[in-house]
PDB file of N, CA and C in Angstrom:
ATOM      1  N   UNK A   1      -3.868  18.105   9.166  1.00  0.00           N
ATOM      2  CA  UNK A   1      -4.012  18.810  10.426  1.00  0.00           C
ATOM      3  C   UNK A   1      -5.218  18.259  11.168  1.00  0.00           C
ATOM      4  N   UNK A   2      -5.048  17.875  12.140  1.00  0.00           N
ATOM      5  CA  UNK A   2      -6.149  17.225  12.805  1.00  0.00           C
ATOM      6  C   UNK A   2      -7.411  18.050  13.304  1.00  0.00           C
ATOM      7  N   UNK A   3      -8.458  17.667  13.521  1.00  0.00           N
ATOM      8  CA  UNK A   3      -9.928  18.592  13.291  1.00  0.00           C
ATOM      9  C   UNK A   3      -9.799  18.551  14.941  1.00  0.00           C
ATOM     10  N   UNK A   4      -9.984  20.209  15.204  1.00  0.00           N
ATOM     11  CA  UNK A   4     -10.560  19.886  17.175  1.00  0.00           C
ATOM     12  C   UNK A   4     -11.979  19.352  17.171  1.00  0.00           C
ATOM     13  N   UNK A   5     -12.044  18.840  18.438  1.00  0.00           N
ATOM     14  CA  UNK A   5     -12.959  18.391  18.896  1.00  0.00           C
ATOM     15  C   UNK A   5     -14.117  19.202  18.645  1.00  0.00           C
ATOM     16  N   UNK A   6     -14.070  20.261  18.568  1.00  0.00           N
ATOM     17  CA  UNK A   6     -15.690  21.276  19.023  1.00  0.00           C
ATOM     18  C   UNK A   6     -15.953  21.481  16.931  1.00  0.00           C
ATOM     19  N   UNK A   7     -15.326  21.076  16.022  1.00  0.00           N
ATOM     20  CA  UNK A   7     -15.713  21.409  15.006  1.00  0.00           C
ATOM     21  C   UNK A   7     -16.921  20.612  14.743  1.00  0.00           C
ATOM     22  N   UNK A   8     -17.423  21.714  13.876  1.00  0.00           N
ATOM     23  CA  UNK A   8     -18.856  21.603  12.794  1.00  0.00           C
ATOM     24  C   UNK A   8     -19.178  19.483  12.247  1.00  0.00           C
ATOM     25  N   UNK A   9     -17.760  19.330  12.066  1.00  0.00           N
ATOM     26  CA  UNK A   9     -17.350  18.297  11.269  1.00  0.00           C
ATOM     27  C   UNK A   9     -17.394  17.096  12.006  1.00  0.00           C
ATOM     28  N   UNK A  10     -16.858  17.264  13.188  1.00  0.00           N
ATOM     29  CA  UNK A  10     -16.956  16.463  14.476  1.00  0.00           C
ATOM     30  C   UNK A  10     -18.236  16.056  14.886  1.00  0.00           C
ATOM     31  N   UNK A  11     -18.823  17.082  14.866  1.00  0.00           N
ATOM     32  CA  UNK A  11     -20.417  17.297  15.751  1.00  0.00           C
ATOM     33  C   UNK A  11     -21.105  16.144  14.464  1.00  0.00           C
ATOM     34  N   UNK A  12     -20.987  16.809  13.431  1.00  0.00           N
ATOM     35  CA  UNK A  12     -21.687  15.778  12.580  1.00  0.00           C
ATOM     36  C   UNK A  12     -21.623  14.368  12.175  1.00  0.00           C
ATOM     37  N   UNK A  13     -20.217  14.168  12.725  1.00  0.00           N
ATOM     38  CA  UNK A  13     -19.977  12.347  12.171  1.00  0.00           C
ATOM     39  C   UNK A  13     -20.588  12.053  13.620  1.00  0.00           C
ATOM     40  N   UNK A  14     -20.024  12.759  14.778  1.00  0.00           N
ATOM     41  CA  UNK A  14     -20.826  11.979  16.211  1.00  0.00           C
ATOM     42  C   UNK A  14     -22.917  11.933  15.956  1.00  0.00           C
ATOM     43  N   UNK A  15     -22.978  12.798  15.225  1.00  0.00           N
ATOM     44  CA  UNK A  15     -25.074  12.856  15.171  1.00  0.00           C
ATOM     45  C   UNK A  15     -24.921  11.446  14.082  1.00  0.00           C
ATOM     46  N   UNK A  16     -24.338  11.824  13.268  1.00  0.00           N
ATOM     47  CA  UNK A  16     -24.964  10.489  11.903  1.00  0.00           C
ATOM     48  C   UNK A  16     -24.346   9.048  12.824  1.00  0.00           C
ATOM     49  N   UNK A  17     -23.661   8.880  13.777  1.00  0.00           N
ATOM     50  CA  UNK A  17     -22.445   7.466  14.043  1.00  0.00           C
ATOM     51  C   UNK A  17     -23.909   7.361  15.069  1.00  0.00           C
ATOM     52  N   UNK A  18     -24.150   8.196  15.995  1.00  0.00           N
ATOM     53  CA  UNK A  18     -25.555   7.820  16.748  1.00  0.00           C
ATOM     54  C   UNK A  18     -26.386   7.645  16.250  1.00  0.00           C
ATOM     55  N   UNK A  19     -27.148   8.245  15.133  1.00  0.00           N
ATOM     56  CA  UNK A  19     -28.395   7.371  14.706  1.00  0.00           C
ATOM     57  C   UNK A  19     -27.976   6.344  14.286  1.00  0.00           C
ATOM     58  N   UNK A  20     -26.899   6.269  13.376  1.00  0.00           N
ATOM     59  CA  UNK A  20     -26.972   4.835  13.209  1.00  0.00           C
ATOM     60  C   UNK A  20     -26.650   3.489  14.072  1.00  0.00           C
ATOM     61  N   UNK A  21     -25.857   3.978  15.351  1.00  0.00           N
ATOM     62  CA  UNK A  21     -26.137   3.058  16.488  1.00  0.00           C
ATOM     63  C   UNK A  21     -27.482   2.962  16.736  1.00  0.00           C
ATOM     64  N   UNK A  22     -27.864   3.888  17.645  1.00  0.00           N
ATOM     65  CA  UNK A  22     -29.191   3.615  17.398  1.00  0.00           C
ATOM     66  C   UNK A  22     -30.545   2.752  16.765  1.00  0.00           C
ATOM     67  N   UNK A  23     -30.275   3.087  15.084  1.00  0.00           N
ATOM     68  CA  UNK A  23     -30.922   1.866  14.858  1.00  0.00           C
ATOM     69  C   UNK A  23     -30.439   0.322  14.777  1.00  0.00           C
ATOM     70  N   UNK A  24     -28.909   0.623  14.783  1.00  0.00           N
ATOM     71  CA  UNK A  24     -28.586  -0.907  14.846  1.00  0.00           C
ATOM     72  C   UNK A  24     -28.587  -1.383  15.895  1.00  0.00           C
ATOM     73  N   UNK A  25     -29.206  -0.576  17.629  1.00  0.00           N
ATOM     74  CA  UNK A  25     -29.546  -1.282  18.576  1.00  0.00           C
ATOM     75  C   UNK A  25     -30.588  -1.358  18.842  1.00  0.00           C
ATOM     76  N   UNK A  26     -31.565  -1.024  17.965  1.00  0.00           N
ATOM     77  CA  UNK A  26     -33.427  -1.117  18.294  1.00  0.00           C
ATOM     78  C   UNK A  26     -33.563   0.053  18.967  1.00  0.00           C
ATOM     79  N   UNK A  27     -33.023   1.400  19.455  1.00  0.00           N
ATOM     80  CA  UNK A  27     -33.466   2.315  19.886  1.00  0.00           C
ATOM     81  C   UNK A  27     -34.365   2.947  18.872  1.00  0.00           C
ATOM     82  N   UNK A  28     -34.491   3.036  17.648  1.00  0.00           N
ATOM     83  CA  UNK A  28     -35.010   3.976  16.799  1.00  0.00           C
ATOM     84  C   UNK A  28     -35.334   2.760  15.892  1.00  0.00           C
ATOM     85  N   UNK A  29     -36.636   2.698  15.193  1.00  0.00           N
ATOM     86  CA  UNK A  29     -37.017   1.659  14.282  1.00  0.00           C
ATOM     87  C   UNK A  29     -35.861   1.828  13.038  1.00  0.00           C
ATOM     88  N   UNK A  30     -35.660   0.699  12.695  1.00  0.00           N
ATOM     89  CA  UNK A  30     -34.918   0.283  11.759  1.00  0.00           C
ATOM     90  C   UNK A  30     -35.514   0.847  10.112  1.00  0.00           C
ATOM     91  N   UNK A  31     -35.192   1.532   9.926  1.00  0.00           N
ATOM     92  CA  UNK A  31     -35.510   2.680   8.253  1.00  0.00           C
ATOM     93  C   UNK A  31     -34.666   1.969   7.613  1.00  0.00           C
ATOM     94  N   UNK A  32     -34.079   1.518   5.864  1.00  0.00           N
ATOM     95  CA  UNK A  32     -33.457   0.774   5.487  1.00  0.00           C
ATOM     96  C   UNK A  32     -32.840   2.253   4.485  1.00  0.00           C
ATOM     97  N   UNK A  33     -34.215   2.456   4.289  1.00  0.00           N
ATOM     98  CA  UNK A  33     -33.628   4.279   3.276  1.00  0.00           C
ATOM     99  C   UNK A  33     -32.991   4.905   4.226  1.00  0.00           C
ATOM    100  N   UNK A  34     -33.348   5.593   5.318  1.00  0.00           N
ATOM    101  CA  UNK A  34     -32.607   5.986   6.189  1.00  0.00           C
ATOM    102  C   UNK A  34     -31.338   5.919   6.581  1.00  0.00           C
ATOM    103  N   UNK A  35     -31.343   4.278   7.100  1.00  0.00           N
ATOM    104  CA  UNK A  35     -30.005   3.794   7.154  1.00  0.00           C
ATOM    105  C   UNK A  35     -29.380   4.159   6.459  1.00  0.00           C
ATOM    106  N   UNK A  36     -29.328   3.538   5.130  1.00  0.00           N
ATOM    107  CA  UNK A  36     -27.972   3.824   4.218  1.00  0.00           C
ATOM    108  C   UNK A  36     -27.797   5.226   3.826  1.00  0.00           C
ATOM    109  N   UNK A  37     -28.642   6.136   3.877  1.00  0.00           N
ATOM    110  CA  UNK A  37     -28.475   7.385   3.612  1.00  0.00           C
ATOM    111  C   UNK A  37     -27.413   8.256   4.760  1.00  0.00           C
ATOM    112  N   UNK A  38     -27.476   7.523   5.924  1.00  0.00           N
ATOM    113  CA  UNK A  38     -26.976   7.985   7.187  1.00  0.00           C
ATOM    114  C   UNK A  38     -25.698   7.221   7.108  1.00  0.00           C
ATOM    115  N   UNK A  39     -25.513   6.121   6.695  1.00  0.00           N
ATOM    116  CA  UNK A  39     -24.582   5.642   6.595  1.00  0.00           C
ATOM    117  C   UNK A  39     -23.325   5.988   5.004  1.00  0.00           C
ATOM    118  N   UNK A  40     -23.813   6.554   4.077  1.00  0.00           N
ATOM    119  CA  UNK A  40     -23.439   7.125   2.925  1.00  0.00           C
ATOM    120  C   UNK A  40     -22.514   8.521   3.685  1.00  0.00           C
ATOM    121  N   UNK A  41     -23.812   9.194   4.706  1.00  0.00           N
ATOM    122  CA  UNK A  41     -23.329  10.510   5.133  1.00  0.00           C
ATOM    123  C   UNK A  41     -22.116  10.188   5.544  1.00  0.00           C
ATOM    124  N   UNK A  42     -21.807   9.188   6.668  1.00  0.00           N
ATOM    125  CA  UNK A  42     -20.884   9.085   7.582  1.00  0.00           C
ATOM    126  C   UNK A  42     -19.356   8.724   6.763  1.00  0.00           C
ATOM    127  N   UNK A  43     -19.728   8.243   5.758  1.00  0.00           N
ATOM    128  CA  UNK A  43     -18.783   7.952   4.861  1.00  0.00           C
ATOM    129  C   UNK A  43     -18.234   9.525   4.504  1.00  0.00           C
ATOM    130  N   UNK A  44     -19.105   9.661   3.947  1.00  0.00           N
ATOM    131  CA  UNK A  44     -18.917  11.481   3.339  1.00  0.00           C
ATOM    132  C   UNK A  44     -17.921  12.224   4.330  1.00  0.00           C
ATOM    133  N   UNK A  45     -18.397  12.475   5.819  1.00  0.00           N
ATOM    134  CA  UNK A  45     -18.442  12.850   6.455  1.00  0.00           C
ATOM    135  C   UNK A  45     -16.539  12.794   7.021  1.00  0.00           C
ATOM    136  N   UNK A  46     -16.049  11.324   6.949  1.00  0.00           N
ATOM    137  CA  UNK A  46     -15.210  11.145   7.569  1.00  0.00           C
ATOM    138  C   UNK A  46     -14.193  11.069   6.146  1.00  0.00           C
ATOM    139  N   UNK A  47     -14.365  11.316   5.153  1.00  0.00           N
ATOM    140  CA  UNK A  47     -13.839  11.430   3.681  1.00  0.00           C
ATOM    141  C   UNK A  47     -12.563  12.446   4.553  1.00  0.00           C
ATOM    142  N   UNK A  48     -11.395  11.992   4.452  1.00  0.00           N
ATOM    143  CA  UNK A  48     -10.258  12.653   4.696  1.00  0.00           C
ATOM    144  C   UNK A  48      -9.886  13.092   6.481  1.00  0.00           C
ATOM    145  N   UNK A  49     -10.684  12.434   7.184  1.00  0.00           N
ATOM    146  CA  UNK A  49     -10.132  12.201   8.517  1.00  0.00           C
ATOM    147  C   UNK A  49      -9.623  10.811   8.431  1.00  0.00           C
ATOM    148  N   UNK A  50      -8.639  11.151   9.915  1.00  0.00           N
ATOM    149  CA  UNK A  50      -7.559   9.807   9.987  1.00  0.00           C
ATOM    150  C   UNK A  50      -8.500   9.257  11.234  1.00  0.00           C
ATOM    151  N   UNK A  51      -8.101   8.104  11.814  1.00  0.00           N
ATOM    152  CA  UNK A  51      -8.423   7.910  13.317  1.00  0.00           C
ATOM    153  C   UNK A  51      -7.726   8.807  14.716  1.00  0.00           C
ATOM    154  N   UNK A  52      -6.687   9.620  13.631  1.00  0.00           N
ATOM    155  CA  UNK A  52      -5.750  10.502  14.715  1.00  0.00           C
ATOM    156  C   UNK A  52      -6.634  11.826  15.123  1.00  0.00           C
ATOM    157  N   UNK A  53      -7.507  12.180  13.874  1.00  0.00           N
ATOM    158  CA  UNK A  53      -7.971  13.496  14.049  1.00  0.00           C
ATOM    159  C   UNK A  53      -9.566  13.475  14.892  1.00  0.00           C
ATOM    160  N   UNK A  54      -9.908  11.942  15.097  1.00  0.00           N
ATOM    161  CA  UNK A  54     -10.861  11.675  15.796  1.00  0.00           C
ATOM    162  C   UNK A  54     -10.447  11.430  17.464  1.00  0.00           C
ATOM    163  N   UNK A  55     -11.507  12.279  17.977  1.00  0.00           N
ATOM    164  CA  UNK A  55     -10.942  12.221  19.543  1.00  0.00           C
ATOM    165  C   UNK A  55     -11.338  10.302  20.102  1.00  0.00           C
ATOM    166  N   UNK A  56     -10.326  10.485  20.955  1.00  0.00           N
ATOM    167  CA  UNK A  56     -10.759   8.817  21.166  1.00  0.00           C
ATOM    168  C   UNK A  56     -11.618   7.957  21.345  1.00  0.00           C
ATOM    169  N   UNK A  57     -12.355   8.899  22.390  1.00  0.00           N
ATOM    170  CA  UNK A  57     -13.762   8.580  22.393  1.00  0.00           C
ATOM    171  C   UNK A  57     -14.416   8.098  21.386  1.00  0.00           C
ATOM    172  N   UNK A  58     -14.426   8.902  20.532  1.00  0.00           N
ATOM    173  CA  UNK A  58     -15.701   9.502  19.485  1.00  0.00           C
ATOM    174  C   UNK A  58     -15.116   7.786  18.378  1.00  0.00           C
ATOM    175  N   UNK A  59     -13.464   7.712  18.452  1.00  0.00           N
ATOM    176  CA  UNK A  59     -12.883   6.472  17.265  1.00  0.00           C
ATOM    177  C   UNK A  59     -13.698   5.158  17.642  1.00  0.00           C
ATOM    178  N   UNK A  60     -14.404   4.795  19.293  1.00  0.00           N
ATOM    179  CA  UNK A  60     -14.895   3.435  19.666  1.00  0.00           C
ATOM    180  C   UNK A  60     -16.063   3.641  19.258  1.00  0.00           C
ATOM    181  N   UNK A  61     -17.072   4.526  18.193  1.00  0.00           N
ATOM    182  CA  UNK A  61     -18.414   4.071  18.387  1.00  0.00           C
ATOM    183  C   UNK A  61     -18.502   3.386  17.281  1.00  0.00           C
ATOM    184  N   UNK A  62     -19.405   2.059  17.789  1.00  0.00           N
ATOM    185  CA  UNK A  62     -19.347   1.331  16.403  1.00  0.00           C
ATOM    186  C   UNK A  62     -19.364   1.522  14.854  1.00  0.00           C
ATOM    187  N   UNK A  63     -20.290   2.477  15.059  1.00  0.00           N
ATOM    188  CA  UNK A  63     -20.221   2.589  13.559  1.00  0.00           C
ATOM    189  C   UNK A  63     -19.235   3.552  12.849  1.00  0.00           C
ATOM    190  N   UNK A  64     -18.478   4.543  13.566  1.00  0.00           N
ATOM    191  CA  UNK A  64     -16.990   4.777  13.144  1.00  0.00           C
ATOM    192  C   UNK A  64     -15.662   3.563  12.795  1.00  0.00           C
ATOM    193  N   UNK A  65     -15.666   3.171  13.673  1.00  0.00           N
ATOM    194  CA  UNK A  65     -15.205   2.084  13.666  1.00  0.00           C
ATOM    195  C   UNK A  65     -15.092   0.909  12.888  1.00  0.00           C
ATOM    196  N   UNK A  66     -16.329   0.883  12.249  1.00  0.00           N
ATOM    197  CA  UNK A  66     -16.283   0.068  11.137  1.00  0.00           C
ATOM    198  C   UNK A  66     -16.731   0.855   9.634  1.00  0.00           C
ATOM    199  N   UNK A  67     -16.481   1.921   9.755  1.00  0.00           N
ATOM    200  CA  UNK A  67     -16.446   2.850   8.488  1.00  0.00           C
ATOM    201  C   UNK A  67     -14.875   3.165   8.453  1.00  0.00           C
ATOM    202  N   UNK A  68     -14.329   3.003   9.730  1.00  0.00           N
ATOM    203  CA  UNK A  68     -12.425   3.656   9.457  1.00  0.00           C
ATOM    204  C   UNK A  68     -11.944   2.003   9.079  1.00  0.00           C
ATOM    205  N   UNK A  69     -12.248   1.200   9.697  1.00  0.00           N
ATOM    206  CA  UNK A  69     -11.463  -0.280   9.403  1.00  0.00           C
ATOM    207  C   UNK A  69     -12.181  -0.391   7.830  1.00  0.00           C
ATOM    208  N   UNK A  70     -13.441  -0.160   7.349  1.00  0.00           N
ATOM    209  CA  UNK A  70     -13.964  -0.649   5.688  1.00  0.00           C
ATOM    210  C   UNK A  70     -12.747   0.367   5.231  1.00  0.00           C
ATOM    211  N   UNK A  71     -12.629   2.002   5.307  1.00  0.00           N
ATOM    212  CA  UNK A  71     -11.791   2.381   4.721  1.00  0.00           C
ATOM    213  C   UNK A  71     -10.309   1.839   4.773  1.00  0.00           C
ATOM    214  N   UNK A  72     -10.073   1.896   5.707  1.00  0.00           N
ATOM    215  CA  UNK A  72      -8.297   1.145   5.910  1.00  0.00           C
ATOM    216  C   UNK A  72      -8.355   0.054   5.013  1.00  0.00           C
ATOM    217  N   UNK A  73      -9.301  -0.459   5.456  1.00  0.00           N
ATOM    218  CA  UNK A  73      -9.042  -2.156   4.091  1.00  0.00           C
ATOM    219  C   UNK A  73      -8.970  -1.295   2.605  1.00  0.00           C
ATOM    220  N   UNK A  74      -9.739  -0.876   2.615  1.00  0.00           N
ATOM    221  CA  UNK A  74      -9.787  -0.207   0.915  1.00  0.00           C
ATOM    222  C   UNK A  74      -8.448   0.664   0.538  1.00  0.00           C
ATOM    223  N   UNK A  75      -7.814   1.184   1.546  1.00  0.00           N
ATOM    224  CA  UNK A  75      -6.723   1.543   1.498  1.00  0.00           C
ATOM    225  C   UNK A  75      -5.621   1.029   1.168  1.00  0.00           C
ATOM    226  N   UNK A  76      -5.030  -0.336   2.055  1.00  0.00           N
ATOM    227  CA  UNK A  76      -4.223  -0.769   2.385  1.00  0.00           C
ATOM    228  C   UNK A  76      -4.243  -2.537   1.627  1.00  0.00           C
ATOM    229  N   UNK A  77      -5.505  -2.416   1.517  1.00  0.00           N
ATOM    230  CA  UNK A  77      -5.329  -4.181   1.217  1.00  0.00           C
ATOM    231  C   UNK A  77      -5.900  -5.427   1.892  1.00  0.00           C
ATOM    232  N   UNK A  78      -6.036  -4.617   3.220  1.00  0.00           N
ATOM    233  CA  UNK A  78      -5.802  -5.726   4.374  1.00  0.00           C
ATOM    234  C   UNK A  78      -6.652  -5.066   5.622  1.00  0.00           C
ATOM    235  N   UNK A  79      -6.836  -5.915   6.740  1.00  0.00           N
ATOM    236  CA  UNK A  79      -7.139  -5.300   7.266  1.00  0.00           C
ATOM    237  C   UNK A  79      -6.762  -4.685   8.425  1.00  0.00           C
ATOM    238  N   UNK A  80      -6.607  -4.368   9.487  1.00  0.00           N
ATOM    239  CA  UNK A  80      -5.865  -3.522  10.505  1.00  0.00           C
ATOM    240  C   UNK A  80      -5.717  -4.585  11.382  1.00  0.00           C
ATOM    241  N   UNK A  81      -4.054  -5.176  11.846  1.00  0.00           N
ATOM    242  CA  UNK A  81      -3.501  -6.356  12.268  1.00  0.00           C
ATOM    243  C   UNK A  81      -3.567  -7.007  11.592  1.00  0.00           C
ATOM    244  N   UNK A  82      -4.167  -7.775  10.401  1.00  0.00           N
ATOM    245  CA  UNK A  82      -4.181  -8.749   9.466  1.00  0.00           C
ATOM    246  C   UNK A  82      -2.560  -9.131   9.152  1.00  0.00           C
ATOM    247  N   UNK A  83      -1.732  -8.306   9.094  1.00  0.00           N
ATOM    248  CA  UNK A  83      -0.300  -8.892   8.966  1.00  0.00           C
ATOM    249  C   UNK A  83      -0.178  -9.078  10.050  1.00  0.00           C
ATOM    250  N   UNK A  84      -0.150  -8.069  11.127  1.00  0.00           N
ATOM    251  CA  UNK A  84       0.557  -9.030  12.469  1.00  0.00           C
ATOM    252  C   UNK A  84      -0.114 -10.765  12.995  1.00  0.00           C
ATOM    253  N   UNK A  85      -1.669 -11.019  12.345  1.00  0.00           N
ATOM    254  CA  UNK A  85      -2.494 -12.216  12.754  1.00  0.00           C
ATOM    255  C   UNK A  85      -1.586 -13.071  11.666  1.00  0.00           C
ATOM    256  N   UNK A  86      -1.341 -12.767  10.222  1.00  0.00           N
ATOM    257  CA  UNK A  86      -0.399 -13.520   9.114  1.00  0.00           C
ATOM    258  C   UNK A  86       0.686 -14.199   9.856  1.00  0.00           C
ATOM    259  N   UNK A  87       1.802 -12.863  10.312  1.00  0.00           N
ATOM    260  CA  UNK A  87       2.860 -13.299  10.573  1.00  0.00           C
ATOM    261  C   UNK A  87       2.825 -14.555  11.998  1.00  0.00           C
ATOM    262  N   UNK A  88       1.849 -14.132  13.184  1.00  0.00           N
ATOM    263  CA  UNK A  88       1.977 -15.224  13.667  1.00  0.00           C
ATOM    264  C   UNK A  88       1.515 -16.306  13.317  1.00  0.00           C
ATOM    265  N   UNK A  89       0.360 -16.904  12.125  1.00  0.00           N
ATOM    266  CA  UNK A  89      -0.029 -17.972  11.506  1.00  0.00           C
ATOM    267  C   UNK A  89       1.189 -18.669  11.449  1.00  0.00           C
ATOM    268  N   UNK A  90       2.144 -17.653  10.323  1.00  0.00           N
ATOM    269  CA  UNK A  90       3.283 -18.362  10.067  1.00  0.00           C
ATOM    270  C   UNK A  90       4.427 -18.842  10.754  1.00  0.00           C
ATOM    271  N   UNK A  91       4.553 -18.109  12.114  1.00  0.00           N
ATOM    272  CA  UNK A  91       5.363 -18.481  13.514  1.00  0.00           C
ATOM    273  C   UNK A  91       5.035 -20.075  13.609  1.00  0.00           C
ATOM    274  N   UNK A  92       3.991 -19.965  13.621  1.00  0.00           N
ATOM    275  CA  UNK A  92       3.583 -21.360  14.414  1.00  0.00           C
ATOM    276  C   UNK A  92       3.412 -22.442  13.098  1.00  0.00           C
ATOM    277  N   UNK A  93       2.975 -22.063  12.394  1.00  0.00           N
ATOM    278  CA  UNK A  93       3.574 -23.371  10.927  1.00  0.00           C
ATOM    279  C   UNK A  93       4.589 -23.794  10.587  1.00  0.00           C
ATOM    280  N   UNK A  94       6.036 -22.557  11.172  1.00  0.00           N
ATOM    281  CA  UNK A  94       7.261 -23.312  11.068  1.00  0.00           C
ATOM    282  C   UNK A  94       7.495 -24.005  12.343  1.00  0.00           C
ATOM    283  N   UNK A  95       7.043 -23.244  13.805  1.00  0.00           N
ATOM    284  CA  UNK A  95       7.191 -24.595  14.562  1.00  0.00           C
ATOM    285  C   UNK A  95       6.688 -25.911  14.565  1.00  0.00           C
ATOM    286  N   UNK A  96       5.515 -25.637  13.985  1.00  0.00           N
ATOM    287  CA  UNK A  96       4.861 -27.196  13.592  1.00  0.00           C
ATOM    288  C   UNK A  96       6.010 -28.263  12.498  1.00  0.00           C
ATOM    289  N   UNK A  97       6.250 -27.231  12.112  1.00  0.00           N
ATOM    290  CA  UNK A  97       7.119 -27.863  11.189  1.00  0.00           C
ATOM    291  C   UNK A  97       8.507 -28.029  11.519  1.00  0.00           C
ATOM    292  N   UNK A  98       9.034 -27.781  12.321  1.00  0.00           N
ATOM    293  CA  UNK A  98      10.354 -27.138  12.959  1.00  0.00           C
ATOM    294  C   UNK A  98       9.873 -29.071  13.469  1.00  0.00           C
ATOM    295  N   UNK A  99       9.037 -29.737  14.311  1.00  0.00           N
ATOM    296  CA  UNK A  99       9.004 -30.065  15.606  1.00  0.00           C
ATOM    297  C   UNK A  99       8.325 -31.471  14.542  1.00  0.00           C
ATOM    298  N   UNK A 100       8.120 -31.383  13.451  1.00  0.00           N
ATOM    299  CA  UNK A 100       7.045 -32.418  12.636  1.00  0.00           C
ATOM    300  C   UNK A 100       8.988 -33.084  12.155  1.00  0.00           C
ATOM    301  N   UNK A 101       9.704 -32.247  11.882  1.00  0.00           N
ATOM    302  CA  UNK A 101      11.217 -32.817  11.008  1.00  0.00           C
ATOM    303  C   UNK A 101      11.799 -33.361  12.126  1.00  0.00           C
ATOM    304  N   UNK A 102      11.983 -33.226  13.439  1.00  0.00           N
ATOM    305  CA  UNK A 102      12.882 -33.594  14.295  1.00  0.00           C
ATOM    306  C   UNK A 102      12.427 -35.404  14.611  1.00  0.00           C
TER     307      UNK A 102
END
């Protein structure tokens, strides 16, 4: 069931996804304990949300973003488009090859 926007849960992955923008844009000195502690949270935090139950907004901030794509890989194998980037590799190796036999 997807989380509304105004939840407890929400509020908190958007505070931990900003500090850690934040320090990964020089707004806030760079803490290394900090960091990963904030970054552990965000993990925690998003433990059983989808990208569906995240409002859209909130799915582009970087560091969501690359906590839902680390999870998806860990999920899935792969990473998000990685088959569709595969399958066209392979489009174009059989035309190479299609066009290398003629």
């Amino acid at each position: 069931m997807p989380l509304p926007e105004s939840s407890g849960q929400i509020l908190y992955v958007l505070d931990v996804a900003q500090k850690l923008y934040e320090m990964e844009s020089g707004r806030l000195p760079m803490d290394p304990v900090a960091y990963k502690l904030f970054a552990r949270r965000l993990k925690q935090a998003l433990a059983g949300c989808t990208s569906r139950d995240l409002p859209g907004n909130v799915s582009q901030a970087p560091a969501l973003k690359e906590a839902m794509a680390d999870r998806y890989f860990i999920e899935h194998g792969h990473f998000l488009g990685a088959r569709v980037a595969a399958d066209v590799a392979w489009q174009v190796i059989d035309r190479v090859q299609d066009r290398l036999r003629d």
